[in-house]
PDB file of N, CA and C in Angstrom:
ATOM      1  N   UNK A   1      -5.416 -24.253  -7.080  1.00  0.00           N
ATOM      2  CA  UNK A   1      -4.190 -23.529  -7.280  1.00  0.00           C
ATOM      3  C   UNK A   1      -4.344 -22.598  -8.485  1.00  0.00           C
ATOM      4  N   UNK A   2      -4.393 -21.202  -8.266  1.00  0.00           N
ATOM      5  CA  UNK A   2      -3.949 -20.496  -9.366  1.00  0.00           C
ATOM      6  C   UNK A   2      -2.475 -20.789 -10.354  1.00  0.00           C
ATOM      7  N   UNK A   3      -3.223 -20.390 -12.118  1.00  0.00           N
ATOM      8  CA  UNK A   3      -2.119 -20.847 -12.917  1.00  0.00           C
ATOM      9  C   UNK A   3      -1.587 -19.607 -12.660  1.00  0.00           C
ATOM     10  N   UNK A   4      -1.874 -18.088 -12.749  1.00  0.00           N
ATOM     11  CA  UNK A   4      -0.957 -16.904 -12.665  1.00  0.00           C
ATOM     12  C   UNK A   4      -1.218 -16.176 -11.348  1.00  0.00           C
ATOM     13  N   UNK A   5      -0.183 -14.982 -11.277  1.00  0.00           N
ATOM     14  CA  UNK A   5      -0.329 -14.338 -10.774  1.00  0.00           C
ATOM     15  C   UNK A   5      -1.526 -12.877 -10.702  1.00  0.00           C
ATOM     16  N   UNK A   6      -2.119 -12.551  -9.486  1.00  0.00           N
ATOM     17  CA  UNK A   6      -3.515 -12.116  -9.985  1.00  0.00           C
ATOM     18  C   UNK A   6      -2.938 -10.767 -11.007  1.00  0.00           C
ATOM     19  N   UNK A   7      -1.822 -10.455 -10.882  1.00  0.00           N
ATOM     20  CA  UNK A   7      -1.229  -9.145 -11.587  1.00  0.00           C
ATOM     21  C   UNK A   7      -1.526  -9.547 -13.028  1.00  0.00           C
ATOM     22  N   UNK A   8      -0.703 -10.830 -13.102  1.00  0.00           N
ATOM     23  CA  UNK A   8      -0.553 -11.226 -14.444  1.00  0.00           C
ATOM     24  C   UNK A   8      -2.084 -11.249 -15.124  1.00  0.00           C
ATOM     25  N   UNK A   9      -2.577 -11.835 -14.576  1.00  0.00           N
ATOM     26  CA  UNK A   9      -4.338 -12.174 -15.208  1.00  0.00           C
ATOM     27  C   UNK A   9      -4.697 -10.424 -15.447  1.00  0.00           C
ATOM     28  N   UNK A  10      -4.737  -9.662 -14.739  1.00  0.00           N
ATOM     29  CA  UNK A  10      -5.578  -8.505 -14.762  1.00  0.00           C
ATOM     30  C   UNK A  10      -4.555  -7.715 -15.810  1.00  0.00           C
ATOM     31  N   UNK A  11      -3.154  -7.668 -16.341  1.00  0.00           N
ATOM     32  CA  UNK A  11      -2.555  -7.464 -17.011  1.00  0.00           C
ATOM     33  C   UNK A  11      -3.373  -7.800 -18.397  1.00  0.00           C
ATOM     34  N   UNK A  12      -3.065  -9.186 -18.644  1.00  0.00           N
ATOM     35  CA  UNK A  12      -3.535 -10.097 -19.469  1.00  0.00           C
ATOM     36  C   UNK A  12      -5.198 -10.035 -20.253  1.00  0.00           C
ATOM     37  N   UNK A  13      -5.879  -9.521 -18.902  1.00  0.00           N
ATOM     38  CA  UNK A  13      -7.349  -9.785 -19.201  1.00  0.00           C
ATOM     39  C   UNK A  13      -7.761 -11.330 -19.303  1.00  0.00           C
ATOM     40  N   UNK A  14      -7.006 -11.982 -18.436  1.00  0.00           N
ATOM     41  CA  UNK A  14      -7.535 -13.308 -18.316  1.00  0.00           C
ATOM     42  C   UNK A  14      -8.139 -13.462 -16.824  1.00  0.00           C
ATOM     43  N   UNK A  15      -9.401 -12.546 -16.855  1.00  0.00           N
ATOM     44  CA  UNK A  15     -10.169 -13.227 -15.685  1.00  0.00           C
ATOM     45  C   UNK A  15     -11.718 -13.039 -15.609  1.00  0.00           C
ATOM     46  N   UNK A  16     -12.475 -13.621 -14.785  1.00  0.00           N
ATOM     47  CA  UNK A  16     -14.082 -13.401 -15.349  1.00  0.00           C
ATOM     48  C   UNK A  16     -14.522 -11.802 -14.990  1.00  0.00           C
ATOM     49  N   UNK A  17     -14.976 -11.057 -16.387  1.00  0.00           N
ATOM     50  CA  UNK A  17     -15.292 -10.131 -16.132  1.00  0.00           C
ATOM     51  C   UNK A  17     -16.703  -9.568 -15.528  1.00  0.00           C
ATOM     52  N   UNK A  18     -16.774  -9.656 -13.933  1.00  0.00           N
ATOM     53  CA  UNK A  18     -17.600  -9.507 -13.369  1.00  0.00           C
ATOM     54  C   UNK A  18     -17.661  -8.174 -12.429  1.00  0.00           C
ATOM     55  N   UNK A  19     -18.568  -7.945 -11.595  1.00  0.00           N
ATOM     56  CA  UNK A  19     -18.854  -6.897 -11.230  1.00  0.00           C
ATOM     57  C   UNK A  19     -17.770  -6.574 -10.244  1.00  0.00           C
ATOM     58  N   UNK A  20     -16.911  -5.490  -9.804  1.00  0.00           N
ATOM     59  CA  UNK A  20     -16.169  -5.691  -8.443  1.00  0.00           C
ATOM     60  C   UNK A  20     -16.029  -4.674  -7.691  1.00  0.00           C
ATOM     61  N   UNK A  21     -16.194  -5.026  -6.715  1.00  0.00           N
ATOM     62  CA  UNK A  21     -16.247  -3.920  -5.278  1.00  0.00           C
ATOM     63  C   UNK A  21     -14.759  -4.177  -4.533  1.00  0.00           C
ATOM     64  N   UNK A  22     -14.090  -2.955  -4.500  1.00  0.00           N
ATOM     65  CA  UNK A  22     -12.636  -3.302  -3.868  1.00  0.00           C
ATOM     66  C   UNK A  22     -12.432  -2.228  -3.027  1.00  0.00           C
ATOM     67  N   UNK A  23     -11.603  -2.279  -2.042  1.00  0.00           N
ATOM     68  CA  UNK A  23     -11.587  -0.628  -1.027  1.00  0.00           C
ATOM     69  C   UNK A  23     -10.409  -1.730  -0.191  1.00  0.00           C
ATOM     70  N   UNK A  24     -10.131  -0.681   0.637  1.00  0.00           N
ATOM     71  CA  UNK A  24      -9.290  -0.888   1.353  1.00  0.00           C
ATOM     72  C   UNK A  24      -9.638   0.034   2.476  1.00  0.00           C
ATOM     73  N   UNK A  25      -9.541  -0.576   4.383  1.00  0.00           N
ATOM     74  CA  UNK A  25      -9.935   0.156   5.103  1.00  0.00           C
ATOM     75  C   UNK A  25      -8.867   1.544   5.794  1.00  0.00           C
ATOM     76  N   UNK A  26      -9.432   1.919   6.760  1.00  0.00           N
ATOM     77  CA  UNK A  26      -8.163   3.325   7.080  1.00  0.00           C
ATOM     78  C   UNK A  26      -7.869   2.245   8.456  1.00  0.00           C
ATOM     79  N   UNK A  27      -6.675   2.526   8.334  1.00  0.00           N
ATOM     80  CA  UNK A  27      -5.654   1.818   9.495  1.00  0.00           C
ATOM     81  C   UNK A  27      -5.371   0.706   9.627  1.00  0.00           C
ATOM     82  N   UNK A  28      -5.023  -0.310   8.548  1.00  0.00           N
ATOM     83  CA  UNK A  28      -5.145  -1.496   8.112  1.00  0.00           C
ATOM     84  C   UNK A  28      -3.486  -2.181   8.636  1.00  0.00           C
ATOM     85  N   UNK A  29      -2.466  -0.759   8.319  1.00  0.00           N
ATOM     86  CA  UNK A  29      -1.167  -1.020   8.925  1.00  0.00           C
ATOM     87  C   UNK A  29      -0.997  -1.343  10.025  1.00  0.00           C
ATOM     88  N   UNK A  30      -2.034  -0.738  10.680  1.00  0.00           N
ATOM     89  CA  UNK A  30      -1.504  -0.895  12.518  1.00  0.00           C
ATOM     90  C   UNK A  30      -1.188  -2.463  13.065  1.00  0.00           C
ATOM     91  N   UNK A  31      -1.684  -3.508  11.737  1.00  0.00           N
ATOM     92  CA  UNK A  31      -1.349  -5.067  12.482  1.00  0.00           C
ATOM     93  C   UNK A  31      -0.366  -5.082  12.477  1.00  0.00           C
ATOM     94  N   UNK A  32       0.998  -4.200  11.314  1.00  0.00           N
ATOM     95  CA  UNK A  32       2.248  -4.699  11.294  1.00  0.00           C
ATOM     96  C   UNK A  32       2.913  -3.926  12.066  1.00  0.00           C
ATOM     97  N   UNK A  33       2.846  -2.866  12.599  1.00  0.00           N
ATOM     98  CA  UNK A  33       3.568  -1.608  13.050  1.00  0.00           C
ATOM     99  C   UNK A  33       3.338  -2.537  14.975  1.00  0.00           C
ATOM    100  N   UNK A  34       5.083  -2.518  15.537  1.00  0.00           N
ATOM    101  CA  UNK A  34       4.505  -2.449  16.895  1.00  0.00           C
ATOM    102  C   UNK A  34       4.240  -0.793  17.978  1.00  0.00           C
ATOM    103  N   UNK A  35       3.416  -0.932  18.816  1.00  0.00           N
ATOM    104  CA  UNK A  35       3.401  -0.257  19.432  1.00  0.00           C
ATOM    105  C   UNK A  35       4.383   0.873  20.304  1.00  0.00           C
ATOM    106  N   UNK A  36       5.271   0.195  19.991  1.00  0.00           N
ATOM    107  CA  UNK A  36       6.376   0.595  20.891  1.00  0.00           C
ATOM    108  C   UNK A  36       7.076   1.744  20.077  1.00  0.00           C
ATOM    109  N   UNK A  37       6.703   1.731  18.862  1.00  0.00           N
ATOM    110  CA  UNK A  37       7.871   2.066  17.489  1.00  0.00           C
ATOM    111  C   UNK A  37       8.282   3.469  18.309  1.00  0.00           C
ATOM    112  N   UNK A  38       9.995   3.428  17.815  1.00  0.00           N
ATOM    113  CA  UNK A  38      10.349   5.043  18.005  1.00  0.00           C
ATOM    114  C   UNK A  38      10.687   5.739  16.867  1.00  0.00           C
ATOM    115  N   UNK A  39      10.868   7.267  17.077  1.00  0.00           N
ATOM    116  CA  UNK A  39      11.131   8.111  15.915  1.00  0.00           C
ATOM    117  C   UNK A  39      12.595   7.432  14.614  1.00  0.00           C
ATOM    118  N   UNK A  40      13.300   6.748  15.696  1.00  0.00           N
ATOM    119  CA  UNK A  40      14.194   6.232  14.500  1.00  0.00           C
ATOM    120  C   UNK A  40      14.173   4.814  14.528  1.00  0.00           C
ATOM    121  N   UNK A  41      13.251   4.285  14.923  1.00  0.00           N
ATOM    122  CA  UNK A  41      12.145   3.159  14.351  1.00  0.00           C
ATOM    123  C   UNK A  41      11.535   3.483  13.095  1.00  0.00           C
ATOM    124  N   UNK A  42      11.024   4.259  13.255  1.00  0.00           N
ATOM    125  CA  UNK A  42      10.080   5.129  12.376  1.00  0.00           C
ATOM    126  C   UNK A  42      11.086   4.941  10.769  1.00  0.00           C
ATOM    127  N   UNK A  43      12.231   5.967  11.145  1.00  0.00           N
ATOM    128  CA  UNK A  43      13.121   5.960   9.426  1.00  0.00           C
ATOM    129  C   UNK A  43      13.124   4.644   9.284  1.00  0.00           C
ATOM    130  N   UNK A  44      13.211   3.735  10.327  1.00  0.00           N
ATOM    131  CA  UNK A  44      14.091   2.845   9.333  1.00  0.00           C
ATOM    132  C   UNK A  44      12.692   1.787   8.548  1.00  0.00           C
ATOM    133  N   UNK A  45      11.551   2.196   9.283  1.00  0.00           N
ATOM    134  CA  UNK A  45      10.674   1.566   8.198  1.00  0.00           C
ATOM    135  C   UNK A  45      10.374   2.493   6.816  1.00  0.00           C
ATOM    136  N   UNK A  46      10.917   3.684   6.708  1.00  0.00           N
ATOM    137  CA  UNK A  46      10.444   4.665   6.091  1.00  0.00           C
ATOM    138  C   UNK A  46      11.976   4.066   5.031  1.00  0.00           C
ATOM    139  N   UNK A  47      12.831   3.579   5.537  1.00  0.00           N
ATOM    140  CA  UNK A  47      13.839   2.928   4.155  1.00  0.00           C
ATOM    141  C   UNK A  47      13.510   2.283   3.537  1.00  0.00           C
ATOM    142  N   UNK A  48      12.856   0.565   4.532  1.00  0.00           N
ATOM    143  CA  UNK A  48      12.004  -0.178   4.088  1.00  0.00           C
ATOM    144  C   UNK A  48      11.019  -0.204   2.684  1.00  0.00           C
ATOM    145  N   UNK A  49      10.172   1.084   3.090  1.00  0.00           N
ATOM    146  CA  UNK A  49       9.446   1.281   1.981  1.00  0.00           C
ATOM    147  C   UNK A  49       9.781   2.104   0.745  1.00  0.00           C
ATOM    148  N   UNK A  50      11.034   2.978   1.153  1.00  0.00           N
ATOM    149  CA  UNK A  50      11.890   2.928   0.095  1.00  0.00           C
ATOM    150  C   UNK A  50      12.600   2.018  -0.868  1.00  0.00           C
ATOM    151  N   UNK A  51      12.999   1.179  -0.029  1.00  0.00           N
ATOM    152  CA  UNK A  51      13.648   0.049  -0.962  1.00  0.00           C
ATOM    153  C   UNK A  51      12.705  -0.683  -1.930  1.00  0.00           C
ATOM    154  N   UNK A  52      11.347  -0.981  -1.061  1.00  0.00           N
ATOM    155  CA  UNK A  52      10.568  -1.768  -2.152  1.00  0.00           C
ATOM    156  C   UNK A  52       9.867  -0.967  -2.881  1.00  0.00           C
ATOM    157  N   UNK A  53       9.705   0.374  -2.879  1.00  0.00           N
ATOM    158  CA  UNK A  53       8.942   1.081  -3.839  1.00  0.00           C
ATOM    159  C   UNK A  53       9.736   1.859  -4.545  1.00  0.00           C
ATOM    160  N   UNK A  54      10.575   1.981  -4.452  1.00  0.00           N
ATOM    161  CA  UNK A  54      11.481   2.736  -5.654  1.00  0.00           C
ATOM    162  C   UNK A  54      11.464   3.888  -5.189  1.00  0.00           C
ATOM    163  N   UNK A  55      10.655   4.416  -4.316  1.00  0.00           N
ATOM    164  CA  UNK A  55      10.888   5.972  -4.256  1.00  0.00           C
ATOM    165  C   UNK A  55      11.719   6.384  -3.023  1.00  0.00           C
ATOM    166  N   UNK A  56      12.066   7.419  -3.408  1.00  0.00           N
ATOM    167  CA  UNK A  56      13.322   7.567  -1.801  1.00  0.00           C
ATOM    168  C   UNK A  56      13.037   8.006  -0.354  1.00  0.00           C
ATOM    169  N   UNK A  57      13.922   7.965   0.259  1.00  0.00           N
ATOM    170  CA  UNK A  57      13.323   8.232   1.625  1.00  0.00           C
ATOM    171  C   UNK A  57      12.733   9.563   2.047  1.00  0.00           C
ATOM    172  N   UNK A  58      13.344  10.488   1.430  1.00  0.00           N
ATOM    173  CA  UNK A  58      12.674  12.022   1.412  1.00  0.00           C
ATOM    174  C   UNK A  58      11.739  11.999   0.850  1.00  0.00           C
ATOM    175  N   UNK A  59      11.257  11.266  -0.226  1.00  0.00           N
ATOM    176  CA  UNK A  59       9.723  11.614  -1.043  1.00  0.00           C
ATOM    177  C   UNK A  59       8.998  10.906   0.169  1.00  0.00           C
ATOM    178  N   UNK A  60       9.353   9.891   0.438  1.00  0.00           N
ATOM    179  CA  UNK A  60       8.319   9.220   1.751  1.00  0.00           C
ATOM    180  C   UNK A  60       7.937  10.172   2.938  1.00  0.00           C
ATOM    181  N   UNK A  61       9.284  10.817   3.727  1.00  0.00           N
ATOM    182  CA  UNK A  61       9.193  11.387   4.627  1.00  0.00           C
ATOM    183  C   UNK A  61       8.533  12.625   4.284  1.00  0.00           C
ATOM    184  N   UNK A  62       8.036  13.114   2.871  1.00  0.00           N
ATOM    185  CA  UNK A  62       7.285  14.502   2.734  1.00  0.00           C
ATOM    186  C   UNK A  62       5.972  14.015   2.575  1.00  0.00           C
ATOM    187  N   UNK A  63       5.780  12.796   2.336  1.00  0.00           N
ATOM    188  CA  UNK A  63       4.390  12.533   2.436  1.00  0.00           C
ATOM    189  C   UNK A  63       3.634  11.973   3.659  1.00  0.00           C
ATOM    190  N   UNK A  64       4.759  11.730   4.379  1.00  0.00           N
ATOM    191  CA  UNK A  64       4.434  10.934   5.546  1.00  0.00           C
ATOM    192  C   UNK A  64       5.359  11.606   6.918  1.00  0.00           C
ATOM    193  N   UNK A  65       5.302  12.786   6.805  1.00  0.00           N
ATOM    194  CA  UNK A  65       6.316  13.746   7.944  1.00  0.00           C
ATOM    195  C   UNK A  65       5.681  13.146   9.638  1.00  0.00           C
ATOM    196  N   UNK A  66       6.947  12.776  10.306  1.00  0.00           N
ATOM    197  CA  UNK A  66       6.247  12.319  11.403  1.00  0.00           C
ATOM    198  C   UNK A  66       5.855  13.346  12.361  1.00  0.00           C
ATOM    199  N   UNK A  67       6.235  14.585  11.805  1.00  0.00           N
ATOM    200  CA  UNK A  67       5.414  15.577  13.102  1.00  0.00           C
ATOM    201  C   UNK A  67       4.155  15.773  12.518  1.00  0.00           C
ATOM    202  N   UNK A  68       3.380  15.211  11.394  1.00  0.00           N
ATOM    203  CA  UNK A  68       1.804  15.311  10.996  1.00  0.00           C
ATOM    204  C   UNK A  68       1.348  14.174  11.980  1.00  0.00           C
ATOM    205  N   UNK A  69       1.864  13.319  12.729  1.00  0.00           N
ATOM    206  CA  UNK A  69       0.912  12.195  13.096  1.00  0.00           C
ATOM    207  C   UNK A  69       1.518  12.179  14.999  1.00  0.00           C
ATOM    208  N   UNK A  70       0.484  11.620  15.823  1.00  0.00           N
ATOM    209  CA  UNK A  70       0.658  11.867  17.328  1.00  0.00           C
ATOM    210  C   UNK A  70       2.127  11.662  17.600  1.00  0.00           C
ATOM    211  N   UNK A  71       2.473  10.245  16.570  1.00  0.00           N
ATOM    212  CA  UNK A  71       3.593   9.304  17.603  1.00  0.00           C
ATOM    213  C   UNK A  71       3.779   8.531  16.306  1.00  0.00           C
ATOM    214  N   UNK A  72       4.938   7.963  16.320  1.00  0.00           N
ATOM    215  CA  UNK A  72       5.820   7.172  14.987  1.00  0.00           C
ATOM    216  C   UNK A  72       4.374   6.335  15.240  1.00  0.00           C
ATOM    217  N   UNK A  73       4.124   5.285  15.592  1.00  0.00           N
ATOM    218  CA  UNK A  73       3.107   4.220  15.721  1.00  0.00           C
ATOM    219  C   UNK A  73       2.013   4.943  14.535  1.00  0.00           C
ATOM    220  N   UNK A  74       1.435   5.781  14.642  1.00  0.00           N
ATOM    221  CA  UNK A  74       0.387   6.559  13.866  1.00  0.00           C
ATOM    222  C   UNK A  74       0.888   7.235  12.282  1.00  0.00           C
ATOM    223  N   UNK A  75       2.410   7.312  12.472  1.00  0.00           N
ATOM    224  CA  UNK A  75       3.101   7.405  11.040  1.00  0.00           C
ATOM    225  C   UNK A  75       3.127   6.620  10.291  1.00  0.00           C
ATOM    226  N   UNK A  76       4.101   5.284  11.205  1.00  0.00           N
ATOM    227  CA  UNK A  76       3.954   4.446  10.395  1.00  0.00           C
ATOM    228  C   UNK A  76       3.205   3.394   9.754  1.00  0.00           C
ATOM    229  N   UNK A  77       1.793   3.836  11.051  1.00  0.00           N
ATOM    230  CA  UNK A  77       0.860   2.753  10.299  1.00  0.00           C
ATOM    231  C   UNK A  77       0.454   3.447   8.955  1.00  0.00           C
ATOM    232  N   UNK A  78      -0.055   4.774   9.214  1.00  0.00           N
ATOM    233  CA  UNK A  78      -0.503   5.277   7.862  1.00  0.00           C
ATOM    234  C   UNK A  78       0.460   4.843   6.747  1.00  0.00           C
ATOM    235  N   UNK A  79       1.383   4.554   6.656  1.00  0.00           N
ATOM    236  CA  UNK A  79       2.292   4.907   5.469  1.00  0.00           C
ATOM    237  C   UNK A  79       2.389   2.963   5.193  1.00  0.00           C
ATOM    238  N   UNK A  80       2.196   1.897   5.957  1.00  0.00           N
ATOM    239  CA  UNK A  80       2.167   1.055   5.636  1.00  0.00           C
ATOM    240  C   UNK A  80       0.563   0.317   4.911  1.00  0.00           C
ATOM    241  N   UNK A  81      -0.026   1.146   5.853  1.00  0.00           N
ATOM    242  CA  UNK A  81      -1.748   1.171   5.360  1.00  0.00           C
ATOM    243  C   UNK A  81      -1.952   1.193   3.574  1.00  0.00           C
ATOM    244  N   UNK A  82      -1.221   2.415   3.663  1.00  0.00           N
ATOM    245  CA  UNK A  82      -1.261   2.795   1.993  1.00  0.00           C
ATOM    246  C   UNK A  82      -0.556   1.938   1.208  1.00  0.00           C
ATOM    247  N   UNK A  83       0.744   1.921   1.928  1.00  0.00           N
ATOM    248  CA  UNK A  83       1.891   1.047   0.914  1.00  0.00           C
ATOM    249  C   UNK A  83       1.157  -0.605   0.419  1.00  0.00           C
ATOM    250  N   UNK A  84       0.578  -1.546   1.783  1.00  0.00           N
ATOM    251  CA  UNK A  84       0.434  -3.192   1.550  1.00  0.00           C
ATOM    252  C   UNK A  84      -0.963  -2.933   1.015  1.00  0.00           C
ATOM    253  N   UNK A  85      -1.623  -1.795   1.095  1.00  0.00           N
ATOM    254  CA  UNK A  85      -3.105  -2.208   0.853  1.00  0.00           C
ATOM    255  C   UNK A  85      -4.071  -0.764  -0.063  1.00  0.00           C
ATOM    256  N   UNK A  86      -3.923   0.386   0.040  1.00  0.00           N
ATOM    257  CA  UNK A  86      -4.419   1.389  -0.344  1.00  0.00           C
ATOM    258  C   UNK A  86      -3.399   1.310  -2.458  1.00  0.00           C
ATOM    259  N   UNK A  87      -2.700   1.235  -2.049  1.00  0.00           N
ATOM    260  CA  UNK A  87      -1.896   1.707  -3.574  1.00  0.00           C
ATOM    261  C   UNK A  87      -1.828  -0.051  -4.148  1.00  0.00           C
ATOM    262  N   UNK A  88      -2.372  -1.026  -3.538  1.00  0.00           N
ATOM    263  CA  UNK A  88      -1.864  -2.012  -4.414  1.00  0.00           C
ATOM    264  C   UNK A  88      -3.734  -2.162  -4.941  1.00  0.00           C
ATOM    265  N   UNK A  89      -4.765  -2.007  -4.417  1.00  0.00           N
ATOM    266  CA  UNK A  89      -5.878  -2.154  -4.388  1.00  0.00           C
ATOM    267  C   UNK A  89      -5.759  -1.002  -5.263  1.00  0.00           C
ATOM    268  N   UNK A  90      -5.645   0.547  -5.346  1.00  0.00           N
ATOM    269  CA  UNK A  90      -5.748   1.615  -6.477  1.00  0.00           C
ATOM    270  C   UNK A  90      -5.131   0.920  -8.133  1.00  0.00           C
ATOM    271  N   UNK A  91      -3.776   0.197  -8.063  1.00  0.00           N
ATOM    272  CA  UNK A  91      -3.447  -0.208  -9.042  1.00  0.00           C
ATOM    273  C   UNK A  91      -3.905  -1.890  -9.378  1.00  0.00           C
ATOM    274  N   UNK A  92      -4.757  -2.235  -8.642  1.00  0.00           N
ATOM    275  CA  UNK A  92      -5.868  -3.297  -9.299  1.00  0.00           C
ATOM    276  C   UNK A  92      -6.807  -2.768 -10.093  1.00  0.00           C
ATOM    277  N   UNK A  93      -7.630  -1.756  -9.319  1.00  0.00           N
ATOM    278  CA  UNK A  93      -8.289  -1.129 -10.489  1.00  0.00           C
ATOM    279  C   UNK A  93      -8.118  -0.496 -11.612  1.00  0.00           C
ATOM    280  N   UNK A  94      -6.982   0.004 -11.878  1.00  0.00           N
ATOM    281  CA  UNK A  94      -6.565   0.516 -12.969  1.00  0.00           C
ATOM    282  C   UNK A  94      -6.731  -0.576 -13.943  1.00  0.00           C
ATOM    283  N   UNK A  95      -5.815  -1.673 -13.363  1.00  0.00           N
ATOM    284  CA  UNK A  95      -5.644  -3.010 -14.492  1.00  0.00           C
ATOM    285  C   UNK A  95      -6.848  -3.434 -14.883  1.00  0.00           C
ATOM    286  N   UNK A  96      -8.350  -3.629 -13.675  1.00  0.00           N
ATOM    287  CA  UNK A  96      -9.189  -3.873 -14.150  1.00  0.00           C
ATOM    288  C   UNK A  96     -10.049  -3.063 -15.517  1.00  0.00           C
ATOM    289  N   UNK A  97      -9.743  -1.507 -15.055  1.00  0.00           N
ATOM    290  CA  UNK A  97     -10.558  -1.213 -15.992  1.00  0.00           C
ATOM    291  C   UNK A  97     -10.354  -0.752 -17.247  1.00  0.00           C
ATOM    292  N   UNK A  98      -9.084  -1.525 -17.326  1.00  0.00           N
ATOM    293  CA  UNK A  98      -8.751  -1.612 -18.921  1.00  0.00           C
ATOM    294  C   UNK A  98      -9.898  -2.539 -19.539  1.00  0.00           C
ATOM    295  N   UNK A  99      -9.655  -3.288 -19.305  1.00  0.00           N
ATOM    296  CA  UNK A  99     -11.173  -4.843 -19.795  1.00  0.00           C
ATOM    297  C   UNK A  99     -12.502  -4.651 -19.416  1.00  0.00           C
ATOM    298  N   UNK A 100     -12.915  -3.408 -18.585  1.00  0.00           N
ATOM    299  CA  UNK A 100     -13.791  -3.772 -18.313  1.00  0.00           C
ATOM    300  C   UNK A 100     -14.904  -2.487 -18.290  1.00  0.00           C
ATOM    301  N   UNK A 101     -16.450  -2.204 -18.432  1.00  0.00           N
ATOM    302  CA  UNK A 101     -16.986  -1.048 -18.468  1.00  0.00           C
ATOM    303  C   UNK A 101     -17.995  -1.145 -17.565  1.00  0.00           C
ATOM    304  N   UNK A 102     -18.784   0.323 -17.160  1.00  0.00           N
ATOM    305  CA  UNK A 102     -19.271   0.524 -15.981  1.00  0.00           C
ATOM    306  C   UNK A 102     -20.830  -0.300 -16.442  1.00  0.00           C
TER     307      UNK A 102
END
């Protein structure tokens, strides 16, 4: 059982400072997104990730416009891709490389 949270440790600098390889793949969302999704399917995950990221639904929808992608399904995976796994993996490394050198 971990005593913290891995945020907290990499905050902290309480963890073994070893070598690390981290990435995240392209299309990683598509497990959560169903197939079926429609265009106002689409907003309402695009609130979703408003609510938990602080940023609003128009900053989402300019980064993630659903006429750039085939079909909501291909919107919203991208935009969940990034959200659960691309931006939380970018801001691990940051934390790491406060503590740590190449």
């Amino acid at each position: 059982m971990l005593r913290e949270t891995q945020v907290s440790a990499l905050q902290s600098g309480r963890f073994n400072r070893v070598a690390v390889i981290q990435g995240a793949n392209s299309h990683e969302g598509r497990f959560f997104i169903p197939l079926t999704l429609t265009a106002t399917d689409y907003l309402g995950f695009v609130a979703v990730a408003a609510a938990e990221s602080g940023k609003s639904s128009a900053d989402i929808l300019a980064a993630y416009p659903l006429s750039a992608y085939a079909n909501p399904f291909e919107a919203a995976s991208a935009l969940y891709g990034d959200a659960l796994f691309a931006c939380g993996a970018a801001a691990s490394n940051q934390l790491i490389a406060q503590w740590t050198t190449c």
